[in-house]
Protein backbone atom coordinates (compact mmCIF):
# COMPACT_ATOMS: atom_id res chain seq x y z
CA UNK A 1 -1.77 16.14 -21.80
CA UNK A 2 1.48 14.13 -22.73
CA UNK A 3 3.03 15.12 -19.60
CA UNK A 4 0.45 14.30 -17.47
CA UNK A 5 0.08 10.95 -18.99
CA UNK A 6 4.00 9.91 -18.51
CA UNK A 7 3.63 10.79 -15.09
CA UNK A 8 0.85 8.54 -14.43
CA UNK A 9 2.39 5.53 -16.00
CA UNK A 10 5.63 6.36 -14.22
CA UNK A 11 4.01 6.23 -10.90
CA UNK A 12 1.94 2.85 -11.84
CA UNK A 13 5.09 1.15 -11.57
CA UNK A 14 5.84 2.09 -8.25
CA UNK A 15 3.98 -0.92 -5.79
CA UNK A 16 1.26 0.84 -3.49
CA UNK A 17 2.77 -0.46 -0.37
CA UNK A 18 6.51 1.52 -1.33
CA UNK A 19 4.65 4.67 -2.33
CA UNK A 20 6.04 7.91 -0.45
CA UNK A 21 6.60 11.44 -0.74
CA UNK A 22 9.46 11.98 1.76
CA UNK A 23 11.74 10.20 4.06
CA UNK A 24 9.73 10.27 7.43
CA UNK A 25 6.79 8.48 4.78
CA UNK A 26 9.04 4.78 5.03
CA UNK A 27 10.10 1.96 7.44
CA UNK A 28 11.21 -1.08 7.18
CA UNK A 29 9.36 -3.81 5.35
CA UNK A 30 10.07 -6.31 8.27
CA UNK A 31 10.37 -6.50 11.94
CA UNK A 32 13.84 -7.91 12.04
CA UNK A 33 17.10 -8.11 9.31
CA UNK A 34 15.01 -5.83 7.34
CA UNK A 35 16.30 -5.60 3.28
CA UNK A 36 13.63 -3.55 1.90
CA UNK A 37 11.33 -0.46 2.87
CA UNK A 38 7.56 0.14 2.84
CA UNK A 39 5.31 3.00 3.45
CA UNK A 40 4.38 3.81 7.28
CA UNK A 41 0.49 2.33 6.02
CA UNK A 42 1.95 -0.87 4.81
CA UNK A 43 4.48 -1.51 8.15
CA UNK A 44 4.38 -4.88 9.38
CA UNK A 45 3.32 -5.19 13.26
CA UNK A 46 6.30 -5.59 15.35
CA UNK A 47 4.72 -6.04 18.83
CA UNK A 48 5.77 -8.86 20.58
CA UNK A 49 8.38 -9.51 17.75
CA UNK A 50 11.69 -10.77 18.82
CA UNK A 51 14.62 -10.45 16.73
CA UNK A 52 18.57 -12.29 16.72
CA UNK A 53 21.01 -9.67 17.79
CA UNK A 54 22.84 -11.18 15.14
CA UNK A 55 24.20 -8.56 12.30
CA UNK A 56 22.65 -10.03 9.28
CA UNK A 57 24.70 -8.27 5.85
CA UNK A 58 22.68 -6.17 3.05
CA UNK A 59 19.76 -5.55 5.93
CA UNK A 60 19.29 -2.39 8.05
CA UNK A 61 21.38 -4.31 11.28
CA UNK A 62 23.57 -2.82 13.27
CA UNK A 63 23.37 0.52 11.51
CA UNK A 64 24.24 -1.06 7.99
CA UNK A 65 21.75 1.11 6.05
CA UNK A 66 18.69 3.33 6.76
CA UNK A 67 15.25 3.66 4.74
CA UNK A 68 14.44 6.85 2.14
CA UNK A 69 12.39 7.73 -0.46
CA UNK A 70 13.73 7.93 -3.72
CA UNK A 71 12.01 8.72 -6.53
CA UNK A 72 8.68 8.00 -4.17
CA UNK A 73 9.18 4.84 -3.66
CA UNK A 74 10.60 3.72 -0.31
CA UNK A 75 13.62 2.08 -0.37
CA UNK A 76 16.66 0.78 1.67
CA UNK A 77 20.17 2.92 1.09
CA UNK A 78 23.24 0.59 2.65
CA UNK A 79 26.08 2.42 3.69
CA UNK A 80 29.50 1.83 1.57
């Protein structure tokens, strides 16, 4: 019964819109210069959304980072 209660709190803290269970489960939080990640049911609508080709730093530009889930939550991983 302990164990079963940790996990629960655990996953409480994780916010409903960053919950995942794998990788393919995240995207971006935001249409452009992107610094955080969401789940695919929370993903903002993009269409018609025009971003800067600008290279903003700490966001997913220009191949700076991707999205993952860790420890189901979605998150952004930046490249070193």
């Amino acid at each position: 019964m302990w164990v079963l209660f940790i996990f629960l709190v655990s996953c409480a803290s994780v916010p409903v819109e960053k919950v995942c269970t794998a990788d393919k489960d995240c995207v971006p939080a935001t249409c452009c210069h992107a610094s955080d990640a969401v789940n695919k049911e929370s993903a903002p609508d993009c269409k018609g959304q025009l971003c800067t080709m600008e290279c903003v730093p700490d966001t997913l530009d220009c191949s700076q980072g991707k999205v993952a889930c860790i420890k189901g939550e979605c998150k952004i991983i930046l490249n070193k």
